[in-house]
PDB file of N, CA and C in Angstrom:
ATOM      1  N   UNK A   1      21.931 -85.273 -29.358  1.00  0.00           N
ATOM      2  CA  UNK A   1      22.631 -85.350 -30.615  1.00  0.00           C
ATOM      3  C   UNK A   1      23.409 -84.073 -30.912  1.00  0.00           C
ATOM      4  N   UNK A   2      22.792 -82.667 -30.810  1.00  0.00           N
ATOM      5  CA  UNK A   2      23.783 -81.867 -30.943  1.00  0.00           C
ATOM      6  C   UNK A   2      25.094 -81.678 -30.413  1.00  0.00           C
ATOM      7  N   UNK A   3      25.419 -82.409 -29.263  1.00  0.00           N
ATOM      8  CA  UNK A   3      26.487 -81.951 -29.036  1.00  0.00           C
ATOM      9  C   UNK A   3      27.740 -83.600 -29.472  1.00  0.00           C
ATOM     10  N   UNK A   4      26.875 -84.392 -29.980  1.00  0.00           N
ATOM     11  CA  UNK A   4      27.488 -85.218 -30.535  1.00  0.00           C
ATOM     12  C   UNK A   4      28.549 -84.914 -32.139  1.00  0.00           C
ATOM     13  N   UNK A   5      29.726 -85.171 -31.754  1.00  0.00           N
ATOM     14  CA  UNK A   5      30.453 -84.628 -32.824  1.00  0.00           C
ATOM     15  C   UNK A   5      30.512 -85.693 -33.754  1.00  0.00           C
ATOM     16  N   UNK A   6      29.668 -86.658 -34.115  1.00  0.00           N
ATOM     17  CA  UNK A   6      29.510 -87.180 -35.149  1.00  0.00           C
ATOM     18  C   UNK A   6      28.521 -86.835 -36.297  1.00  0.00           C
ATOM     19  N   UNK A   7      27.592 -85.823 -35.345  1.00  0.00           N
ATOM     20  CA  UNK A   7      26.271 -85.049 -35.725  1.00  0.00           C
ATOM     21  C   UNK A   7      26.615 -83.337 -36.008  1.00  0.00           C
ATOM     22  N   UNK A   8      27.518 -83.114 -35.791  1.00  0.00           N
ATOM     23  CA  UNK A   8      27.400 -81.396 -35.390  1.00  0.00           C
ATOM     24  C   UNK A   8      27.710 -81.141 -36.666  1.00  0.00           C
ATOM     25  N   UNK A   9      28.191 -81.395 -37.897  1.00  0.00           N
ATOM     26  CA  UNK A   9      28.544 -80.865 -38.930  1.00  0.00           C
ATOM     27  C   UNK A   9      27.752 -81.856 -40.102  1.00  0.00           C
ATOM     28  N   UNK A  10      27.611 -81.404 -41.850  1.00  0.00           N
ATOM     29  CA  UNK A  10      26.828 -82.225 -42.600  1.00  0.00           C
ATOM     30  C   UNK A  10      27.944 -82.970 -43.046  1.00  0.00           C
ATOM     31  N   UNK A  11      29.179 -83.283 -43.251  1.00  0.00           N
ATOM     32  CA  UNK A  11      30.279 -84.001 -43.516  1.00  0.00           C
ATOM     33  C   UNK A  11      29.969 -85.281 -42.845  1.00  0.00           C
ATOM     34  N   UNK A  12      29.839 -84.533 -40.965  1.00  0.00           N
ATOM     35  CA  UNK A  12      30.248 -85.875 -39.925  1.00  0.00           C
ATOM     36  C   UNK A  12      28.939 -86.720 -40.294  1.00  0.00           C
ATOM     37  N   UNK A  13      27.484 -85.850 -40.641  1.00  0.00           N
ATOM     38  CA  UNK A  13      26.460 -86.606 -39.744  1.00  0.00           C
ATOM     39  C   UNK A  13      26.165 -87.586 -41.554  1.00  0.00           C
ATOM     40  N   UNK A  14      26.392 -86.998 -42.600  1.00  0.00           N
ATOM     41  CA  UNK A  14      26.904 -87.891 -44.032  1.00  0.00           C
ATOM     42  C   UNK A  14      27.289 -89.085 -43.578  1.00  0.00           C
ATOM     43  N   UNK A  15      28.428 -89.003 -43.143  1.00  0.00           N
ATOM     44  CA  UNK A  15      29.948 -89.909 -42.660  1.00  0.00           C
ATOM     45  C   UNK A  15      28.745 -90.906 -41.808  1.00  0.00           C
ATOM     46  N   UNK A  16      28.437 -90.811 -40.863  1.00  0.00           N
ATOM     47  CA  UNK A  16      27.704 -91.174 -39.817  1.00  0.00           C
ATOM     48  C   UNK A  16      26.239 -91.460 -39.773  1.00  0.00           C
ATOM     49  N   UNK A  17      25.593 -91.579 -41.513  1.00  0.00           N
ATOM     50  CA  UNK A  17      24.442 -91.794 -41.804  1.00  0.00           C
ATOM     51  C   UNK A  17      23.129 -92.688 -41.179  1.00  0.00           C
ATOM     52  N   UNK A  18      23.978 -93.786 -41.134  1.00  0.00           N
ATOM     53  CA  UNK A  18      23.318 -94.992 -41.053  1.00  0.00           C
ATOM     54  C   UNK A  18      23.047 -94.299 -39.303  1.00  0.00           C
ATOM     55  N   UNK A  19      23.563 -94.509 -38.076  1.00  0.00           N
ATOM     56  CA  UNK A  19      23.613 -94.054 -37.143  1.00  0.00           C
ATOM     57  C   UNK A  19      22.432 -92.894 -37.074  1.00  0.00           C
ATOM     58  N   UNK A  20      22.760 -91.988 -37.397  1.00  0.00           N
ATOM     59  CA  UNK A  20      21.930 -90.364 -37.628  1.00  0.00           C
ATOM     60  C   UNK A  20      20.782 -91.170 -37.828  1.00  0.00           C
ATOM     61  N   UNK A  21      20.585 -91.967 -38.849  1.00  0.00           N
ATOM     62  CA  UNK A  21      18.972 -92.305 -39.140  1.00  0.00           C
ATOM     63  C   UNK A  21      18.191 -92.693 -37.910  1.00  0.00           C
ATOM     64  N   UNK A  22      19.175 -93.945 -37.472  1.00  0.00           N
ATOM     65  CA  UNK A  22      18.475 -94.586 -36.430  1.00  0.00           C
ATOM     66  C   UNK A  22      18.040 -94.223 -35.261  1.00  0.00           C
ATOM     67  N   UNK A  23      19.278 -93.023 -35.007  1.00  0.00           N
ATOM     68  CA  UNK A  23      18.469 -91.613 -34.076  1.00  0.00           C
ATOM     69  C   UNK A  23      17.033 -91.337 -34.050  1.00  0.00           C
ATOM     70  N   UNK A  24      17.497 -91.027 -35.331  1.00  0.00           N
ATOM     71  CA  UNK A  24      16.464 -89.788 -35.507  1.00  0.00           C
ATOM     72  C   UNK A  24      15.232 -90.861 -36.139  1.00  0.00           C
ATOM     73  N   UNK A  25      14.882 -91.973 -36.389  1.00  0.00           N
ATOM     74  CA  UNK A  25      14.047 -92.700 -36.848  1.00  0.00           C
ATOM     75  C   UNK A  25      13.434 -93.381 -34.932  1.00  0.00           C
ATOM     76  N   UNK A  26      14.361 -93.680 -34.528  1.00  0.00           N
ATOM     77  CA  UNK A  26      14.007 -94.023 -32.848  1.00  0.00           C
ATOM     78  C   UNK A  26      12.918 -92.562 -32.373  1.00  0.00           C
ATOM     79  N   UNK A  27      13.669 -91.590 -32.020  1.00  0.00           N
ATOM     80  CA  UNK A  27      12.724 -90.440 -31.799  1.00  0.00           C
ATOM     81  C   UNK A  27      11.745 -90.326 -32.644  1.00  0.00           C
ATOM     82  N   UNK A  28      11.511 -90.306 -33.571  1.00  0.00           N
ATOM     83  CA  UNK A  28      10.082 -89.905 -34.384  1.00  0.00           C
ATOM     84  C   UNK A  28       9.099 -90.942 -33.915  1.00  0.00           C
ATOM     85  N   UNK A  29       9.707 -92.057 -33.539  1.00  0.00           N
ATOM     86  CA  UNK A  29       8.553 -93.149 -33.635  1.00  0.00           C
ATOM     87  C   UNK A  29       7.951 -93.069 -31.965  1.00  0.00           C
ATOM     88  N   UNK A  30       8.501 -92.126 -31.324  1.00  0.00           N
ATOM     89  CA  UNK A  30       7.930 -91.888 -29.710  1.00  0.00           C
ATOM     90  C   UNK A  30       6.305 -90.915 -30.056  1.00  0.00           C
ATOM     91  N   UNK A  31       6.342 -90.610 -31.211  1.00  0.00           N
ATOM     92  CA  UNK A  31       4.273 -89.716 -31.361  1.00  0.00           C
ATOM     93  C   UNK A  31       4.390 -89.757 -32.328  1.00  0.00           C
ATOM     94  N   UNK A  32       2.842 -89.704 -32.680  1.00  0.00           N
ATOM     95  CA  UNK A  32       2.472 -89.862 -33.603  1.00  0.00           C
ATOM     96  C   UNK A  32       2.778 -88.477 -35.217  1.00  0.00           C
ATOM     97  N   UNK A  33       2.681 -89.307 -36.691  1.00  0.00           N
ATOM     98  CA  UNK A  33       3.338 -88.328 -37.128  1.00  0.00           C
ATOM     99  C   UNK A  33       2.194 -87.044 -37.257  1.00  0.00           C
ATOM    100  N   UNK A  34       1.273 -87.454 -37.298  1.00  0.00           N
ATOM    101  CA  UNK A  34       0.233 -85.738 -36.857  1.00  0.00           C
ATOM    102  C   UNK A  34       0.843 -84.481 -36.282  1.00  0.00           C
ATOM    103  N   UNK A  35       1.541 -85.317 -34.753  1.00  0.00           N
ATOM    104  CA  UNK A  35       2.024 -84.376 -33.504  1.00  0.00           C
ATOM    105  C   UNK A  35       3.537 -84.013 -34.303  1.00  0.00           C
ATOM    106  N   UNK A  36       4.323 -84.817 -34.827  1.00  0.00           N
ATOM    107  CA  UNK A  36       5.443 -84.177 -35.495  1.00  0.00           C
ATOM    108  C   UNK A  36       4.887 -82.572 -36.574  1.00  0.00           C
ATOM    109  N   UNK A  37       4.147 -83.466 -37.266  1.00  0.00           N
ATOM    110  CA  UNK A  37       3.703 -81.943 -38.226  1.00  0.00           C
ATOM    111  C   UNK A  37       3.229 -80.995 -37.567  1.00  0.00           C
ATOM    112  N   UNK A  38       2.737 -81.323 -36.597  1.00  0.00           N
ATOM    113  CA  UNK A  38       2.362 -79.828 -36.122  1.00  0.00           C
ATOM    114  C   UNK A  38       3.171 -79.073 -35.508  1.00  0.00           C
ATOM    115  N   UNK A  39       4.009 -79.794 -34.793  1.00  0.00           N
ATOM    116  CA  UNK A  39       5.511 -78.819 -34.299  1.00  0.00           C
ATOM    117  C   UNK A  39       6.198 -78.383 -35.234  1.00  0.00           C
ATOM    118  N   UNK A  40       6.312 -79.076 -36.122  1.00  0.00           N
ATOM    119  CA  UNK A  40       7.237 -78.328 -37.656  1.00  0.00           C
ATOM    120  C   UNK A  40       6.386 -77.142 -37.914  1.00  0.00           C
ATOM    121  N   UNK A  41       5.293 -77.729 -38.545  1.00  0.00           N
ATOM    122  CA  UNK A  41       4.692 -76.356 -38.498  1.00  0.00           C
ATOM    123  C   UNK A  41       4.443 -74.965 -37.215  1.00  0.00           C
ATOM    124  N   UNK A  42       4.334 -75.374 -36.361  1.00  0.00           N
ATOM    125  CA  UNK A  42       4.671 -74.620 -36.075  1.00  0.00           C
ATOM    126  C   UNK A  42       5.956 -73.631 -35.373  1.00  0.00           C
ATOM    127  N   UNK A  43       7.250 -74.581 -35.921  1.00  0.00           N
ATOM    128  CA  UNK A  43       8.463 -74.098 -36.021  1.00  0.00           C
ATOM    129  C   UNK A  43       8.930 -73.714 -37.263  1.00  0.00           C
ATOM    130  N   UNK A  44       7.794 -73.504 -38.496  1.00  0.00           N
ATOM    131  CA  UNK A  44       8.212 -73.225 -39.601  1.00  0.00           C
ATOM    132  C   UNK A  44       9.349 -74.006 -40.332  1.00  0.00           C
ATOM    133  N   UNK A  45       8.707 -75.140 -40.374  1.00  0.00           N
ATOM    134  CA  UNK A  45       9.938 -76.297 -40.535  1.00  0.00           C
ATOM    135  C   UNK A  45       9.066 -77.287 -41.933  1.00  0.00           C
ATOM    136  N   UNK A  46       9.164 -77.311 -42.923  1.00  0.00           N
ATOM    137  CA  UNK A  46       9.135 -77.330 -44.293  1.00  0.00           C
ATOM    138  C   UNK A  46       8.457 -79.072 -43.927  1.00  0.00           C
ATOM    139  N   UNK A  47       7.532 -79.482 -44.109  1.00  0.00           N
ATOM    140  CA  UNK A  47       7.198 -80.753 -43.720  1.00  0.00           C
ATOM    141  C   UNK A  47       6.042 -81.138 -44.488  1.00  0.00           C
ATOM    142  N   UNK A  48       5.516 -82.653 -44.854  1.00  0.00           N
ATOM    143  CA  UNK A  48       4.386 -83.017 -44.745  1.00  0.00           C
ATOM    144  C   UNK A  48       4.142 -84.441 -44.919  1.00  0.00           C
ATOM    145  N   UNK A  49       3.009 -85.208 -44.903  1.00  0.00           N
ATOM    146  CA  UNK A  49       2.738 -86.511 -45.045  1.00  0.00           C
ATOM    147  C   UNK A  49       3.522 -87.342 -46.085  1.00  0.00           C
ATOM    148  N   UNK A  50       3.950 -88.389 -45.879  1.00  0.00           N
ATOM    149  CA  UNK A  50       4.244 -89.298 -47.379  1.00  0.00           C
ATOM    150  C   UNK A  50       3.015 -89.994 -47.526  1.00  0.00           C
ATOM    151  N   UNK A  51       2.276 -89.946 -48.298  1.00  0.00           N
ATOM    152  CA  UNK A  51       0.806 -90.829 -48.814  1.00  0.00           C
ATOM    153  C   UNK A  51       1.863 -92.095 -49.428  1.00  0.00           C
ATOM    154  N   UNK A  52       0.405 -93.240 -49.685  1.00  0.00           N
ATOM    155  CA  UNK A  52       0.798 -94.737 -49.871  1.00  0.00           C
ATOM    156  C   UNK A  52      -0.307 -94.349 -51.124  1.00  0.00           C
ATOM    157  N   UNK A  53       0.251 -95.361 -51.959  1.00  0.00           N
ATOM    158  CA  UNK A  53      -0.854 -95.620 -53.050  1.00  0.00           C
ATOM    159  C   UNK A  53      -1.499 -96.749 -52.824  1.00  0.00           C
TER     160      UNK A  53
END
């Protein structure tokens, strides 16, 4: 995706929403979200659970 110029700027990847999601919604769903938080965290990357009521 980075070097995708529909992605490289917040204008294009706006413009290009719907797309961007499905990216980035495809990749997340390859592990579990545990293993995501813990790479954020430990890339210092602002994250956490959405709880269900």
């Amino acid at each position: 995706m980075i070097d995708d110029p529909r992605f490289k700027q917040g204008d294009a990847r706006l413009k290009h929403r719907e797309e961007f999601n499905r990216v980035v919604e495809e990749h997340l769903a390859k592990a579990p979200a545990e293993d995501w938080l813990e790479l954020f965290r430990v890339e210092d990357i602002i994250a956490g659970p959405v709880n269900t009521i």
